[in-house]
PDB file of N, CA and C in Angstrom:
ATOM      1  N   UNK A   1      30.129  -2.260  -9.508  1.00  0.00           N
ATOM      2  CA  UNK A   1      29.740  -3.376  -8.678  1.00  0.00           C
ATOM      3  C   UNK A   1      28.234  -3.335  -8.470  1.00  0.00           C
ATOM      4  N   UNK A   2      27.740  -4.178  -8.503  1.00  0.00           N
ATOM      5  CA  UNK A   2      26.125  -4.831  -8.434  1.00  0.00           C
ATOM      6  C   UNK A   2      25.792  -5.171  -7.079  1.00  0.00           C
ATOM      7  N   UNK A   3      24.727  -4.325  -6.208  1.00  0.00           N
ATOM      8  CA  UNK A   3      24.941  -4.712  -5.169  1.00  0.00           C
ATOM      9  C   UNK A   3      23.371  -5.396  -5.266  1.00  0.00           C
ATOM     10  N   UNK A   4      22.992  -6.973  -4.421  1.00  0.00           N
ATOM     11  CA  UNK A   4      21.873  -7.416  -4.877  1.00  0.00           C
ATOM     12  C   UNK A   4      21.279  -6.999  -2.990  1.00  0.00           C
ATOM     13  N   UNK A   5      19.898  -6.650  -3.464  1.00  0.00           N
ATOM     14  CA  UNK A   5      19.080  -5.899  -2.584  1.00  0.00           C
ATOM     15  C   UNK A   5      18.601  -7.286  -1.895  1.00  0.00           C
ATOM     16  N   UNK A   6      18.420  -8.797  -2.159  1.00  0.00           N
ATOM     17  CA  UNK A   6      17.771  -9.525  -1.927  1.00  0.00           C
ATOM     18  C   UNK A   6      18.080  -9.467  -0.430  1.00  0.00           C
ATOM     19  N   UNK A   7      16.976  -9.887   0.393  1.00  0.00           N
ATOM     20  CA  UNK A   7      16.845 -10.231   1.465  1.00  0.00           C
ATOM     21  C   UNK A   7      16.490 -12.031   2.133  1.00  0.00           C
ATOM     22  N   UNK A   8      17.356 -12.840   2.418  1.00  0.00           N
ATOM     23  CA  UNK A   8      17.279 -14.097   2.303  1.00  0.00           C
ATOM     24  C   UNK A   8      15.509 -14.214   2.431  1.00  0.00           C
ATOM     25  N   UNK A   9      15.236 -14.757   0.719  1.00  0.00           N
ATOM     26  CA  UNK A   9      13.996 -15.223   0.149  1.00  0.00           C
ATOM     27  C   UNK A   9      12.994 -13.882   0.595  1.00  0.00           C
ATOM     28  N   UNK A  10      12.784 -13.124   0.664  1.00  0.00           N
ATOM     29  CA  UNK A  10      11.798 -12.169   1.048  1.00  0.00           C
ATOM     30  C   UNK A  10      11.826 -10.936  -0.147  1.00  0.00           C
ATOM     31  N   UNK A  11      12.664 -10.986  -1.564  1.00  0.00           N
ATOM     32  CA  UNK A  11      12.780 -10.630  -2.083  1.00  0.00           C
ATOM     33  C   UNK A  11      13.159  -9.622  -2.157  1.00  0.00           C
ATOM     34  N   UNK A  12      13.195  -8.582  -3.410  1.00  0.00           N
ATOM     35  CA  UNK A  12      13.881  -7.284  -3.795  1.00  0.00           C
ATOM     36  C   UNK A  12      13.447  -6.135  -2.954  1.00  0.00           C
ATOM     37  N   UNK A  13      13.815  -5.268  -2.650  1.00  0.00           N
ATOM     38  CA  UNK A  13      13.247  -4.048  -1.512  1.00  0.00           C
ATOM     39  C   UNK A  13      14.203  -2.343  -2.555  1.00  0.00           C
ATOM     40  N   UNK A  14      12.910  -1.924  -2.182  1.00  0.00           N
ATOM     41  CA  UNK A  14      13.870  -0.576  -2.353  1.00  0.00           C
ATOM     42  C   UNK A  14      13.623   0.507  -1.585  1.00  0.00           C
ATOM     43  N   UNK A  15      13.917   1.666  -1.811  1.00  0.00           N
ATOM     44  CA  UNK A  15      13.910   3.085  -0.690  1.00  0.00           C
ATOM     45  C   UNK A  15      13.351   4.045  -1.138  1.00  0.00           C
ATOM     46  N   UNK A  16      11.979   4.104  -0.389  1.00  0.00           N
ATOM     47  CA  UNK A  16      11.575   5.840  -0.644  1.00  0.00           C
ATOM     48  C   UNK A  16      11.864   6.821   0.483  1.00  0.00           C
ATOM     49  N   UNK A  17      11.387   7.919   0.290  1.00  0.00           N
ATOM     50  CA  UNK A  17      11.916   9.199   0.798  1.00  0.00           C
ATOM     51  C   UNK A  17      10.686   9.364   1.673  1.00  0.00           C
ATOM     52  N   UNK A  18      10.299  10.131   3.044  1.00  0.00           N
ATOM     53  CA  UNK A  18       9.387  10.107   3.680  1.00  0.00           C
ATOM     54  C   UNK A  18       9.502  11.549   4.176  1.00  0.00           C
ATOM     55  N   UNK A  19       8.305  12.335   4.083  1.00  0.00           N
ATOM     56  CA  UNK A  19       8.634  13.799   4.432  1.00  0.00           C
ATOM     57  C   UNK A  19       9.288  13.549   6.123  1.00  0.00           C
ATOM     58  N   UNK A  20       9.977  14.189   6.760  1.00  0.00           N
ATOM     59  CA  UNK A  20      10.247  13.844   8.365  1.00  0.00           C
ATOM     60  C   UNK A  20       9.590  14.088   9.457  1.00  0.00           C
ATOM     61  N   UNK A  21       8.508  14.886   9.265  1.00  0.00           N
ATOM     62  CA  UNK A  21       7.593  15.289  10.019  1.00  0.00           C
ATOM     63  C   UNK A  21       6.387  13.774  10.084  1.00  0.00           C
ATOM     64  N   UNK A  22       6.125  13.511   8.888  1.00  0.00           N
ATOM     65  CA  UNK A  22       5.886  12.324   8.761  1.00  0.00           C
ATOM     66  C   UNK A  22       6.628  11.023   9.668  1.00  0.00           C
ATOM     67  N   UNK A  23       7.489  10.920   9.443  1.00  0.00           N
ATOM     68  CA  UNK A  23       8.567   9.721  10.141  1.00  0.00           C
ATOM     69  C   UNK A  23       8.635   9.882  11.051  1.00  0.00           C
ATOM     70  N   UNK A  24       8.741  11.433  12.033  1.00  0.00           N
ATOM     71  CA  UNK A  24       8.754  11.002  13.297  1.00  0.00           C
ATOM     72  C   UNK A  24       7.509  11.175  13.978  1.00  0.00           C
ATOM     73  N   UNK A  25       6.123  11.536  13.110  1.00  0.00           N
ATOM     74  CA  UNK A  25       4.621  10.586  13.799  1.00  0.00           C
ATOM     75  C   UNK A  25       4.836   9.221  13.730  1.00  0.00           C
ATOM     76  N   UNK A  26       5.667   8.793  12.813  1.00  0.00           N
ATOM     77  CA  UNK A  26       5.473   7.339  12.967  1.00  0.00           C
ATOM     78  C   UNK A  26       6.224   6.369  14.433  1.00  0.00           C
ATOM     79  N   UNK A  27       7.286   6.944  13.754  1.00  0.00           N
ATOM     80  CA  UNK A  27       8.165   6.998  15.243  1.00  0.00           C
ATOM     81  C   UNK A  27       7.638   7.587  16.238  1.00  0.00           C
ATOM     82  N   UNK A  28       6.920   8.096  16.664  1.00  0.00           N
ATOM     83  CA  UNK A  28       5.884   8.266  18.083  1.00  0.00           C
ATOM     84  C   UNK A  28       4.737   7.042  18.665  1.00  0.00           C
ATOM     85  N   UNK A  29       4.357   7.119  17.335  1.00  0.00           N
ATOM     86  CA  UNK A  29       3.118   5.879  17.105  1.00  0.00           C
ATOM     87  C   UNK A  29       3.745   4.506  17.476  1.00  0.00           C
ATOM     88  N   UNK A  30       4.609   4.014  17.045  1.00  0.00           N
ATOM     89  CA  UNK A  30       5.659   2.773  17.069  1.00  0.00           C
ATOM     90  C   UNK A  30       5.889   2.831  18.423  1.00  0.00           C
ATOM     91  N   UNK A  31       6.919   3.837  19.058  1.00  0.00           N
ATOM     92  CA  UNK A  31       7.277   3.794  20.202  1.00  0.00           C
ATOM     93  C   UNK A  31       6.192   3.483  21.463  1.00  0.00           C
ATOM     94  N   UNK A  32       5.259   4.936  21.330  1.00  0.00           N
ATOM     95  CA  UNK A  32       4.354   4.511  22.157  1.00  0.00           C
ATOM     96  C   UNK A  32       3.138   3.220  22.423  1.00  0.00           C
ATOM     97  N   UNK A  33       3.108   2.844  21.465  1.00  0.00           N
ATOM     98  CA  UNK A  33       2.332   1.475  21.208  1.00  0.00           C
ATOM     99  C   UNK A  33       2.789   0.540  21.245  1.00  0.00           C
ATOM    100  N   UNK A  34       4.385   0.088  20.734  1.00  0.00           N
ATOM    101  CA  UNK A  34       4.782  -0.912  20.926  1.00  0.00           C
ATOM    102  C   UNK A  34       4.511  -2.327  20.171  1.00  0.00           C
ATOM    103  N   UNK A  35       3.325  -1.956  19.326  1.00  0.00           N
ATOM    104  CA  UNK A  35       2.949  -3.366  18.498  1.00  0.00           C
ATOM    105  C   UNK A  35       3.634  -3.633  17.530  1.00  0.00           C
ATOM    106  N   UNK A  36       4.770  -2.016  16.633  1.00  0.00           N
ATOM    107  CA  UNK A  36       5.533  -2.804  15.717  1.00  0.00           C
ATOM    108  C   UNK A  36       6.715  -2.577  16.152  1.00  0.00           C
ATOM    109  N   UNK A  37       7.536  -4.077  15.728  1.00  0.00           N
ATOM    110  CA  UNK A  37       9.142  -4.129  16.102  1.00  0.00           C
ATOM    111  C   UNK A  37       9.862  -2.821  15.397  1.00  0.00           C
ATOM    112  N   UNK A  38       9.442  -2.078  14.686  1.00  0.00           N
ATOM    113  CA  UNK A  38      10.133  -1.616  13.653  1.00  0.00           C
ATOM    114  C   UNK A  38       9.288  -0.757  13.049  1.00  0.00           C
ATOM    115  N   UNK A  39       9.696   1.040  12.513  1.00  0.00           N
ATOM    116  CA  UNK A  39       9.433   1.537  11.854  1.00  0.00           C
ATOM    117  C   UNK A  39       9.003   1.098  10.668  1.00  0.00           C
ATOM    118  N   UNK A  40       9.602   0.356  10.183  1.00  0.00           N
ATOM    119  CA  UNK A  40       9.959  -0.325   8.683  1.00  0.00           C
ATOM    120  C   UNK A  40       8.231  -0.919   8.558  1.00  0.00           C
ATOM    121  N   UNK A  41       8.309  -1.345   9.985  1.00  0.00           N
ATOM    122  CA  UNK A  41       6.748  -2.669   9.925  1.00  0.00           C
ATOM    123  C   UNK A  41       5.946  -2.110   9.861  1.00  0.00           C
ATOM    124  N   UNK A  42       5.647  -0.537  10.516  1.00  0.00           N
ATOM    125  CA  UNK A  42       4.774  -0.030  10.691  1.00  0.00           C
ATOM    126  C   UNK A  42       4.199   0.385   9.061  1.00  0.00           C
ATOM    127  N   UNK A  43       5.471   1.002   8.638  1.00  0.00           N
ATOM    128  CA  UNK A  43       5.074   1.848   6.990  1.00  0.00           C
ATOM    129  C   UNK A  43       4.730   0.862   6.038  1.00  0.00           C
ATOM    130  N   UNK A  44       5.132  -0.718   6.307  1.00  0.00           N
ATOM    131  CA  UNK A  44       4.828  -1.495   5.455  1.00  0.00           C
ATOM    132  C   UNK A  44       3.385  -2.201   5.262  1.00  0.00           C
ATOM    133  N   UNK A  45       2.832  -2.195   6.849  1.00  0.00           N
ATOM    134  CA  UNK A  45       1.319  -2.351   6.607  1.00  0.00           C
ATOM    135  C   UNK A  45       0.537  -1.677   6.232  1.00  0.00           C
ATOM    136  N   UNK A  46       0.953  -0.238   6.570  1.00  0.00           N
ATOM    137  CA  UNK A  46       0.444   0.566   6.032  1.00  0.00           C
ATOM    138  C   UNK A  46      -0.060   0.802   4.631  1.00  0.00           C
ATOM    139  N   UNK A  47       1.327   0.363   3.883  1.00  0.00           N
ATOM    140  CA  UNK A  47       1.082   0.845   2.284  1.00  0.00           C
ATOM    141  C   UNK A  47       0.480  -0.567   2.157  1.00  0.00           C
ATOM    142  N   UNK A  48       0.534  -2.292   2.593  1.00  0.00           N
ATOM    143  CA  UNK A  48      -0.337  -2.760   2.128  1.00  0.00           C
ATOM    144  C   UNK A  48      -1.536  -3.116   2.300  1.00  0.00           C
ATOM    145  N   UNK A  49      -2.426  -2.023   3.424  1.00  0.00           N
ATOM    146  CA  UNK A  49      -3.512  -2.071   3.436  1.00  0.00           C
ATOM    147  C   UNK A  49      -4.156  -0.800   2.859  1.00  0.00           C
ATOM    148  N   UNK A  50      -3.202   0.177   2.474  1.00  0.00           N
ATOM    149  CA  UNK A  50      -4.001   1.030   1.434  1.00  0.00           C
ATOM    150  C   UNK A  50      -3.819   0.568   0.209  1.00  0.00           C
ATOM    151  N   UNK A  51      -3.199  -0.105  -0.485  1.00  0.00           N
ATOM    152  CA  UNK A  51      -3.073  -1.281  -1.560  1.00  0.00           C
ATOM    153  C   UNK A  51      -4.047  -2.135  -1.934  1.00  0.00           C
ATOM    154  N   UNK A  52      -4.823  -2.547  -0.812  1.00  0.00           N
ATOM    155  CA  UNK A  52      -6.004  -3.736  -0.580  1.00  0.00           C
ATOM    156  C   UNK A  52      -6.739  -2.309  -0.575  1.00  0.00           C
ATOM    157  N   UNK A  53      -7.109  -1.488  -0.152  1.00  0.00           N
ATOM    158  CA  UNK A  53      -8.097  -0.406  -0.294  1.00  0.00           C
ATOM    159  C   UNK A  53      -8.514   0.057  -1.705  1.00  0.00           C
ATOM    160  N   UNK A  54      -7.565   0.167  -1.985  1.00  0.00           N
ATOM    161  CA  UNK A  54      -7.262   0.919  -3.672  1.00  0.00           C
ATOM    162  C   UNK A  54      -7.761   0.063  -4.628  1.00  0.00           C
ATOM    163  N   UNK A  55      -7.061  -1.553  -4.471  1.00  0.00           N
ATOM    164  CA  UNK A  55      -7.609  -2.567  -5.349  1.00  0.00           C
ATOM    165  C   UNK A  55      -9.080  -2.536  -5.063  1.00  0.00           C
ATOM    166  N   UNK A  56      -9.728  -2.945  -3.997  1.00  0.00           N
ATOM    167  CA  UNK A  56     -11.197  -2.904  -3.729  1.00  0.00           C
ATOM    168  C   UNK A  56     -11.702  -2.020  -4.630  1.00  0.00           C
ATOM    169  N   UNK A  57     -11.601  -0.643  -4.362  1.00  0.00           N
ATOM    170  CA  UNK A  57     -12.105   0.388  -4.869  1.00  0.00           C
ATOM    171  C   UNK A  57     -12.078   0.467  -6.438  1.00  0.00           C
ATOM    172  N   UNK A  58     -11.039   0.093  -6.766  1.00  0.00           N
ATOM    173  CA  UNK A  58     -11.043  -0.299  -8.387  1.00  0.00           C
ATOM    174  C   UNK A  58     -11.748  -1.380  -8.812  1.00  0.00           C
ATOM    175  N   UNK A  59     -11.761  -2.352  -8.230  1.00  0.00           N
ATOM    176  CA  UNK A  59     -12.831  -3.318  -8.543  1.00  0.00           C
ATOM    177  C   UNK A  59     -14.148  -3.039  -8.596  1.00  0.00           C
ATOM    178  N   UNK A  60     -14.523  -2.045  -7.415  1.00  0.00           N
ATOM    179  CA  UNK A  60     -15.914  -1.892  -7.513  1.00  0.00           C
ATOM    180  C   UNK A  60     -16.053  -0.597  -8.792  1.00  0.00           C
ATOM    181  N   UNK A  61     -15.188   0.119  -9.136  1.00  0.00           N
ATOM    182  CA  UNK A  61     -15.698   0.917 -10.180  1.00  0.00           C
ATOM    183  C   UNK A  61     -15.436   0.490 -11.413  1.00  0.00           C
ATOM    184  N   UNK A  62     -14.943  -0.819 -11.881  1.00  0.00           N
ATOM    185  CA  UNK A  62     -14.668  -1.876 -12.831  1.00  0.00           C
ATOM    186  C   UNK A  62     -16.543  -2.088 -12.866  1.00  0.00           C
ATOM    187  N   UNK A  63     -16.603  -2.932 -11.702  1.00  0.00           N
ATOM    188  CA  UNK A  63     -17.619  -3.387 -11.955  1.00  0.00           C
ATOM    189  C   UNK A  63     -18.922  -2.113 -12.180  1.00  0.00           C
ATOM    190  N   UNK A  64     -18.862  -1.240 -12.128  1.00  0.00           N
ATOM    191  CA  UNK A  64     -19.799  -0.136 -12.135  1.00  0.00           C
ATOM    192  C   UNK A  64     -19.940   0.628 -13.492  1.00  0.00           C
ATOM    193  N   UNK A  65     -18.553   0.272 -13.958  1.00  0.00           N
ATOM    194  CA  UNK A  65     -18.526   0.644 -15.096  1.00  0.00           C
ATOM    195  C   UNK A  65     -19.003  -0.027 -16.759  1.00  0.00           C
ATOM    196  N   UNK A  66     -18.546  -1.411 -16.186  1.00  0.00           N
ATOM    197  CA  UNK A  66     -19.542  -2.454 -16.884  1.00  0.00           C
ATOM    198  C   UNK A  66     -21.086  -2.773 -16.907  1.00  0.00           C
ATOM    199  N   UNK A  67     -21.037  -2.230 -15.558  1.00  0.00           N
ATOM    200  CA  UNK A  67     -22.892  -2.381 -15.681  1.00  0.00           C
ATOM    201  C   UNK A  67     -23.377  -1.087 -16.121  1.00  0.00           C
ATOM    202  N   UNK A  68     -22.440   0.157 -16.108  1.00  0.00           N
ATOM    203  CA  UNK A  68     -23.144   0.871 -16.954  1.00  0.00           C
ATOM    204  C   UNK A  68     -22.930   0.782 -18.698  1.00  0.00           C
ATOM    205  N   UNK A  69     -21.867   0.616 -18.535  1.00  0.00           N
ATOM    206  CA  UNK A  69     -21.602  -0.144 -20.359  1.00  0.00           C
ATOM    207  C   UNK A  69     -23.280  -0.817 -20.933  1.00  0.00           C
ATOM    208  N   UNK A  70     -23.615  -1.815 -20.103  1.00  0.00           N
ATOM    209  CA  UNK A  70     -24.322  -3.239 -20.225  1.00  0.00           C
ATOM    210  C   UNK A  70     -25.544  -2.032 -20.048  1.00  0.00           C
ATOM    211  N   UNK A  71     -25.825  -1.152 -19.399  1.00  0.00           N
ATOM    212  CA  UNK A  71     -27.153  -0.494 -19.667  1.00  0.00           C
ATOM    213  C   UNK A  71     -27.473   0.246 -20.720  1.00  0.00           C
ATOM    214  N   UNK A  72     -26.176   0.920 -21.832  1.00  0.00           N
ATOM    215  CA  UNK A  72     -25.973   1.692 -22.618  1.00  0.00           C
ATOM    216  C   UNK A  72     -26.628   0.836 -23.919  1.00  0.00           C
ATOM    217  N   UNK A  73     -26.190  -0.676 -23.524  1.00  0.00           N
ATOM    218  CA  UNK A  73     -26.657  -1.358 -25.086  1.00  0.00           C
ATOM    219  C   UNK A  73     -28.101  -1.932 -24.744  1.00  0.00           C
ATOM    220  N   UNK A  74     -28.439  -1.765 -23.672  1.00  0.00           N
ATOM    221  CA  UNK A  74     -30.176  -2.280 -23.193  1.00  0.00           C
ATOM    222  C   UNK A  74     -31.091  -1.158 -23.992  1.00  0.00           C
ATOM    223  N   UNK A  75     -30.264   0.173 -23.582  1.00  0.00           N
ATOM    224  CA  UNK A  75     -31.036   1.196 -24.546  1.00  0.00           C
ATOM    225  C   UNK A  75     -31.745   1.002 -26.186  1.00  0.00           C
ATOM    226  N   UNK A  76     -30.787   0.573 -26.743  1.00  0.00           N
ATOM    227  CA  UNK A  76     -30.986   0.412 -28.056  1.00  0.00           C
ATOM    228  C   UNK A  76     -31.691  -0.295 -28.692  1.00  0.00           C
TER     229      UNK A  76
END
């Protein structure tokens, strides 16, 4: 049997593993703060603002890498 993960329109989801020492800082953080409804919310901004971090950071060494490319043939 096929069980479909979809979540009405919010798409496919799956499950990672979280060390527990980990999970329950989070679960401290959550509780005592109160800004996310949900564990779930908390770990999810999380990974997509280190996502937006990561992309940035690759972009800028994209671009760093091309301008050193582009200095390699100025040489010549």
């Amino acid at each position: 049997m096929d069980i479909d993960k979809t979540k009405k329109g919010r798409g496919q989801f799956s499950t990672i593993s979280l060390p527990t020492p980990l999970v329950k800082e989070v679960e401290k953080v959550v509780g005592e703060l109160g800004y996310w409804p949900a564990k779930t919310d908390f770990v999810r901004e999380a990974v997509v603002e280190k996502l937006d971090r990561c992309k940035r950071d690759m972009k800028a060494r994209s671009r760093h890498e091309a301008s050193n490319r582009q200095d390699c043939y100025k040489d010549n």
